[in-house]
Protein backbone atom coordinates (compact mmCIF):
# COMPACT_ATOMS: atom_id res chain seq x y z
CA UNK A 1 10.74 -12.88 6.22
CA UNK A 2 8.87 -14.49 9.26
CA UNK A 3 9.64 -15.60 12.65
CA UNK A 4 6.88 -18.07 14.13
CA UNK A 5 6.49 -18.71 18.32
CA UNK A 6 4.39 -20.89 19.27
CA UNK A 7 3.23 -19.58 23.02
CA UNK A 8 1.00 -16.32 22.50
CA UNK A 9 -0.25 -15.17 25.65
CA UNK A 10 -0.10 -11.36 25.78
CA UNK A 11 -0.78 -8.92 23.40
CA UNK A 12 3.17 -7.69 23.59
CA UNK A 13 3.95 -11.35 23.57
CA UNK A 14 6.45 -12.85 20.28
CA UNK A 15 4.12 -14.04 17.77
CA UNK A 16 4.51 -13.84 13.80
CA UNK A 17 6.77 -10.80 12.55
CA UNK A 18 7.53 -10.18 9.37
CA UNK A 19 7.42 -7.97 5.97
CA UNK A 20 4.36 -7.90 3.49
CA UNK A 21 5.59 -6.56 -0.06
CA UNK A 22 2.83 -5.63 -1.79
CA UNK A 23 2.13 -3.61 -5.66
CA UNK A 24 -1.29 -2.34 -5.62
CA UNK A 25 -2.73 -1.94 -9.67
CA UNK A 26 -5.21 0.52 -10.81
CA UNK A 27 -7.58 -1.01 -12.83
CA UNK A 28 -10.36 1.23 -13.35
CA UNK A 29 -9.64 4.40 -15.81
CA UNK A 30 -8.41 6.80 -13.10
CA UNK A 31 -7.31 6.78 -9.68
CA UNK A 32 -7.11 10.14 -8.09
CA UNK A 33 -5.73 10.28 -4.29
CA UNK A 34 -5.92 14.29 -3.47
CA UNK A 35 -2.92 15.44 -1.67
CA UNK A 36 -5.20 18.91 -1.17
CA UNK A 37 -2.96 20.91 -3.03
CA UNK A 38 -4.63 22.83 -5.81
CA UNK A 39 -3.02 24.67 -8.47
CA UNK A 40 -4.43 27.90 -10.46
CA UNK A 41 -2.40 30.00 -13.19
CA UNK A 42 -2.77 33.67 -14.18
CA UNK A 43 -3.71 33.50 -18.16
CA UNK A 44 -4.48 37.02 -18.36
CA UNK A 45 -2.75 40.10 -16.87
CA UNK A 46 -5.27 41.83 -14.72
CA UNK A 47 -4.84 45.21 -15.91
CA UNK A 48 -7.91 46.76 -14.99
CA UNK A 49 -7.97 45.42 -11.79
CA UNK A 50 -9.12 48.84 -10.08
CA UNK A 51 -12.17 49.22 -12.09
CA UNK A 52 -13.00 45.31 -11.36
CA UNK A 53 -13.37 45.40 -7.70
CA UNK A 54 -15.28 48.62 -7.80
CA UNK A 55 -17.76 47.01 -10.11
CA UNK A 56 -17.67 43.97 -7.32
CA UNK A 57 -18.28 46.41 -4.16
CA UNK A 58 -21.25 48.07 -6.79
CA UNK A 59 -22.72 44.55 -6.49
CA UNK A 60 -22.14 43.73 -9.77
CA UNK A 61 -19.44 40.63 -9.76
CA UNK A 62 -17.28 39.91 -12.75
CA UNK A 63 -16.69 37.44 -14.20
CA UNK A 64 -13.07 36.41 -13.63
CA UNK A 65 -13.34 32.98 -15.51
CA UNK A 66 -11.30 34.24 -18.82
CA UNK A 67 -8.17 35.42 -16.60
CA UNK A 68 -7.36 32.14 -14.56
CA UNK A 69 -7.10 28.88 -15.71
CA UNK A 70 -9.32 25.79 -14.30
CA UNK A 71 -8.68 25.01 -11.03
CA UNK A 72 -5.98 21.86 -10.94
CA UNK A 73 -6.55 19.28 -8.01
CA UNK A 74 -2.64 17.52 -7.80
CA UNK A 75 -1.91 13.69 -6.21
CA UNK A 76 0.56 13.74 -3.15
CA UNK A 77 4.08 13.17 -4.29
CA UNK A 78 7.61 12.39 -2.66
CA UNK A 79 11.10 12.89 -4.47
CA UNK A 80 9.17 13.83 -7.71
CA UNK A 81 7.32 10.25 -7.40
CA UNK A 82 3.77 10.25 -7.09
CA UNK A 83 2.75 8.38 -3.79
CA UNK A 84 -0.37 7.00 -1.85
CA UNK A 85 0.47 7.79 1.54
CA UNK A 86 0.30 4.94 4.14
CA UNK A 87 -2.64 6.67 6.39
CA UNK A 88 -4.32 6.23 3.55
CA UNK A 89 -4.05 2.04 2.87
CA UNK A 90 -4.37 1.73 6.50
CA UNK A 91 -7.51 3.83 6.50
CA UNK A 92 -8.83 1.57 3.64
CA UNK A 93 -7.52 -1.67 5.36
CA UNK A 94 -9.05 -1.02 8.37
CA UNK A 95 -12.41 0.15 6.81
CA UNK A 96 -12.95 -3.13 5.20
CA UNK A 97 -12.13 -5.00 8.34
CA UNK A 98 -14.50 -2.71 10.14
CA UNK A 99 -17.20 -3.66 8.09
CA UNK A 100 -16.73 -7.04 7.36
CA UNK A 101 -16.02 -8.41 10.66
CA UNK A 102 -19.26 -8.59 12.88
CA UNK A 103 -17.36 -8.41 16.70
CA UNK A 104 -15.50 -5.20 15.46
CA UNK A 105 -15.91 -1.78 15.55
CA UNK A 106 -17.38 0.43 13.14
CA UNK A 107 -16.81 3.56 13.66
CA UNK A 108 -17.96 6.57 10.86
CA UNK A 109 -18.00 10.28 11.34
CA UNK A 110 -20.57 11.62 13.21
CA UNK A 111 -20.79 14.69 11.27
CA UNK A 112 -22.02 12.80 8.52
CA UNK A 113 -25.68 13.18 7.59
CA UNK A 114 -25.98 11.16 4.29
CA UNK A 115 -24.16 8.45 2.43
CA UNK A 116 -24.30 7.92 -1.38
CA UNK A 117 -26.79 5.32 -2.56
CA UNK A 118 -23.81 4.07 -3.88
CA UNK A 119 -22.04 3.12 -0.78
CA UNK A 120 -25.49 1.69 0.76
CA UNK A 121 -25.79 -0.42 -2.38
CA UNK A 122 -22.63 -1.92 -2.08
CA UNK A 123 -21.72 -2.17 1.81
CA UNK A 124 -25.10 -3.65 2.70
CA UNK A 125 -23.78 -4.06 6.30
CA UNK A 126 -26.39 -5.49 8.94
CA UNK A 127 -25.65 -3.39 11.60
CA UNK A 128 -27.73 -0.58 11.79
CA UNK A 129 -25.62 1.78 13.59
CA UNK A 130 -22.09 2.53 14.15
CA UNK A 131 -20.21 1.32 17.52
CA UNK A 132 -17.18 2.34 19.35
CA UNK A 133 -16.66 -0.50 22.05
CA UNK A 134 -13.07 0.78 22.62
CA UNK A 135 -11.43 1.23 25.12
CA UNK A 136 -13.78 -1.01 27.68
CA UNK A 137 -14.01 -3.25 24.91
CA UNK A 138 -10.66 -4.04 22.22
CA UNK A 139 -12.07 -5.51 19.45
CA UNK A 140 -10.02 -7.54 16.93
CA UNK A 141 -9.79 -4.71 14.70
CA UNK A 142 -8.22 -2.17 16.68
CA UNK A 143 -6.10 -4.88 18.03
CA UNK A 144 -4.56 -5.29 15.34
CA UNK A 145 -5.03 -1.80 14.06
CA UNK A 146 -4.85 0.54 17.12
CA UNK A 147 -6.82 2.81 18.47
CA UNK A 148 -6.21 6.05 20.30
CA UNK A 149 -3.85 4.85 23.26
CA UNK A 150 -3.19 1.64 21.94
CA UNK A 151 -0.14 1.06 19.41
CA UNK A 152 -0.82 -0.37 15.84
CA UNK A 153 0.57 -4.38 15.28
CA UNK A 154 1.07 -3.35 11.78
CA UNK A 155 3.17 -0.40 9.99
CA UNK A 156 2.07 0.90 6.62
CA UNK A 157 4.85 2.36 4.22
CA UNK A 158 4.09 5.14 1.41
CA UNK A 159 2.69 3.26 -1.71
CA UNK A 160 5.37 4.56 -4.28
CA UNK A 161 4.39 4.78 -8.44
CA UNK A 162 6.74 2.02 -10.01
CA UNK A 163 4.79 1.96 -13.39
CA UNK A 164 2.27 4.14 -15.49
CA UNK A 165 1.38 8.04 -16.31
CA UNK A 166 -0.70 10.55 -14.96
CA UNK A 167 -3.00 12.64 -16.93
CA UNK A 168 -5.41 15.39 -15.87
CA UNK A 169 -8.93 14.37 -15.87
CA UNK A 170 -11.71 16.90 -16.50
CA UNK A 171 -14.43 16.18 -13.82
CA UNK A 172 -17.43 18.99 -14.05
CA UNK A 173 -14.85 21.69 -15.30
CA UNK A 174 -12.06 21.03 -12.80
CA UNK A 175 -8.80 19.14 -14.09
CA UNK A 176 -7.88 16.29 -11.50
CA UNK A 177 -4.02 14.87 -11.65
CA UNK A 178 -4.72 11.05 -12.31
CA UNK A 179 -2.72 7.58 -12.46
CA UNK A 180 -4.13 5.85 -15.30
CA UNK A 181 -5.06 1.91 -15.69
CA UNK A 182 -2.34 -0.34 -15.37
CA UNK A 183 -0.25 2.10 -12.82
CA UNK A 184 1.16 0.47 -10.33
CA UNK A 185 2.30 1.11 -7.01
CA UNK A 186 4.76 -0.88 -4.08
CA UNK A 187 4.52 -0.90 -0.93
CA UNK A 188 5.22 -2.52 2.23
CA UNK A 189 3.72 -3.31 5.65
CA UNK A 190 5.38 -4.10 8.64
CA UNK A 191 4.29 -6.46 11.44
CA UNK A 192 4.77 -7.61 14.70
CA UNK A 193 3.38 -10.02 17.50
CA UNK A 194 0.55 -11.29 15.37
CA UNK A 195 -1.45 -14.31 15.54
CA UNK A 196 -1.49 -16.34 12.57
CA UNK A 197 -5.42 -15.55 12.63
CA UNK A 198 -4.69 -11.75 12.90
CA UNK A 199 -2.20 -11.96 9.58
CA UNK A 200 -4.89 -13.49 7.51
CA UNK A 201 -7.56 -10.81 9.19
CA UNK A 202 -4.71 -8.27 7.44
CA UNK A 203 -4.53 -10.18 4.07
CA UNK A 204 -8.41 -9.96 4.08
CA UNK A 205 -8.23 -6.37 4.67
CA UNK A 206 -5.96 -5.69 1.75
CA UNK A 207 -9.01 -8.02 -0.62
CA UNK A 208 -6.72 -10.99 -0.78
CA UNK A 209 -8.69 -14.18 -1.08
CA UNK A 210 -8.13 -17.70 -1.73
CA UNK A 211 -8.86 -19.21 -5.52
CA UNK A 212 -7.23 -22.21 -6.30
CA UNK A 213 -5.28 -22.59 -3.30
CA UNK A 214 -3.77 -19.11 -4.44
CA UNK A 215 -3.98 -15.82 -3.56
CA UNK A 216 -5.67 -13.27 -5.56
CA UNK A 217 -6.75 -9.94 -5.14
CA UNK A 218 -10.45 -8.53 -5.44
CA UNK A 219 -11.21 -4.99 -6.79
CA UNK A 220 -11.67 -2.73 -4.11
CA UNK A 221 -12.74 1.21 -4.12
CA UNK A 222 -10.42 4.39 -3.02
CA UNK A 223 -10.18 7.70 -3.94
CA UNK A 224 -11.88 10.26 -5.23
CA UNK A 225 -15.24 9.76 -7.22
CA UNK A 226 -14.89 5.98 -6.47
CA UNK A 227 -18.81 6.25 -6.02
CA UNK A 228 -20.25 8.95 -8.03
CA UNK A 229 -17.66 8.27 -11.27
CA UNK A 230 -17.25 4.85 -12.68
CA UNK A 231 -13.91 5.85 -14.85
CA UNK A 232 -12.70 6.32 -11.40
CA UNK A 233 -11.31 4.70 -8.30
CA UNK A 234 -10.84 0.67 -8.94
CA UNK A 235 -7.79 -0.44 -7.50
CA UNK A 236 -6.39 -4.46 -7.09
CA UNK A 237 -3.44 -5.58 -4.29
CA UNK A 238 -1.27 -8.17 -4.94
CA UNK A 239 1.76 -9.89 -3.07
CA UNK A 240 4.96 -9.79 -4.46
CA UNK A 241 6.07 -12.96 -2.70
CA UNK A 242 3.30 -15.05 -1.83
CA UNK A 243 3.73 -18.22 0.53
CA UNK A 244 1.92 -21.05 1.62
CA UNK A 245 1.98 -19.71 5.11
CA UNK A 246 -0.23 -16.60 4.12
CA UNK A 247 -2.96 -19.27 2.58
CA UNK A 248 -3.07 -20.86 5.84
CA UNK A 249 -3.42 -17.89 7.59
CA UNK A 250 -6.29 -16.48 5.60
CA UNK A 251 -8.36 -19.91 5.99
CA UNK A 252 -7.97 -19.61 9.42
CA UNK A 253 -9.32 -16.31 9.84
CA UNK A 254 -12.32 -16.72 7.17
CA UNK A 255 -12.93 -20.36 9.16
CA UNK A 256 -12.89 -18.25 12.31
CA UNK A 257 -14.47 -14.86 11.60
CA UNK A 258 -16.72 -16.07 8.61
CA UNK A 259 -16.41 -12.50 7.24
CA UNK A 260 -18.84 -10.35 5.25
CA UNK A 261 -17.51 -9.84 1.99
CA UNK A 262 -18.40 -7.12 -0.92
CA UNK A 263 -18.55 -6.69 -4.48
CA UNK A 264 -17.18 -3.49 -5.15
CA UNK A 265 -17.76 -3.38 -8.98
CA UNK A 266 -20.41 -1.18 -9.12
């Protein structure tokens, strides 16, 4: 659905509202999204546990490997569904933006000290260094986005498994709970007040682009190992119910913006 005005003055003003439907399709190997819940069994009673931590206080530390069994990294999950939880598209939404747009933000962590050649390969972005303009200075990101003290345009739902199976993946002796390729998962985002420039700037951020005068999605990274593991982390969006409206839209924002783009098949 979608409600058009055609005076936009404020930011709180009535502009276009509506309901993106989306299925996002994992089309590398594996996709693992941690939900930082780890599992590790007992596979061997610890009998002698008395004699092992005195041998561990003598210095000498046992090995423990033969009485647990490999550590088990799980994928969040609601109702006994496995999910992608909305923080995280919007996190990857709004990463994109942030480095495609050139007036935006880009904010990292500061903590950070390195990146993976990886990530420098592929986001060759020409800004040396990250900015934080808000709040003297909204940019069109966290406009549509938010920021801290400024409410979000746009509402991300969970991204719920409709298709697929999940296996555990062995990565360097630690088993990893995975979707595999061709799992798919719906979701929906909610917005308000937009600009018809600001809903194409959120169909760019979700790799939409125009071929043919249709949409299609690009692959995009996420997850875990998306650049240090190949099998891992490819992931495609696509609309349920695409309209001629959202074409417009996204021409007017690449006309407008003339965004970076990225080709994230590394």
């Amino acid at each position: 659905m979608q409600r058009s005005h055609t005076q936009y003055t404020e930011r709180n003003s009535l502009g276009l509202e509506g309901i993106l439907e989306l299925e996002m399709e994992v089309v590398s190997d594996y996709l693992h999204i941690g939900s930082g819940v780890y599992d590790i069994e007992i596979i061997k009673p610890l009998e002698n546990i008395d004699q092992l931590v005195e041998s561990a206080l003598k210095g000498s530390i046992p090995n423990l490997n033969n009485y647990f069994s490999p550590v088990t990294h799980e994928m969040n999950k609601y109702l006994d569904k496995v999910i992608i939880p909305g923080s995280t598209i919007k996190g990857l939404v709004r990463t994109r933006l942030e480095l495609s747009i050139r007036d935006a933000c880009f904010i990292i962590s500061r903590n950070a000290n390195s990146s993976s050649s990886t990530y420098r390969r592929i986001f060759n972005n020409p800004r040396p260094r990250p900015t934080d303009r808000f709040p003297q200075r909204v940019c069109p990101v966290c406009d549509l986005l938010g920021n801290s003290g400024l409410a979000s345009k746009v509402s991300f739902s969970d991204f719920v498994m409709t298709q697929g199976k999940i296996e555990y993946v062995n990565v360097n002796g630690q088993y990893y709970e995975s979707s595999v390729k061709g799992s798919k998962f719906k979701g929906k985002v909610v917005y308000r007040s937009l600009k018809t420039i600001e809903l194409g700037m959120l169909l760019y951020g979700f790799g939409l682009r125009v071929k043919d005068r249709k949409l299609e999605g690009k692959v995009m990274l996420i997850g875990r190992f998306k650049y240090s593991d190949r099998r891992f982390g490819r992931i495609r969006f696509s609309l349920l119910s695409p309209k001629q409206d959202y074409i417009n839209a996204l021409e007017d924002f690449m006309r407008t913006f003339r965004p970076f783009d990225y080709n994230e098949e590394w």
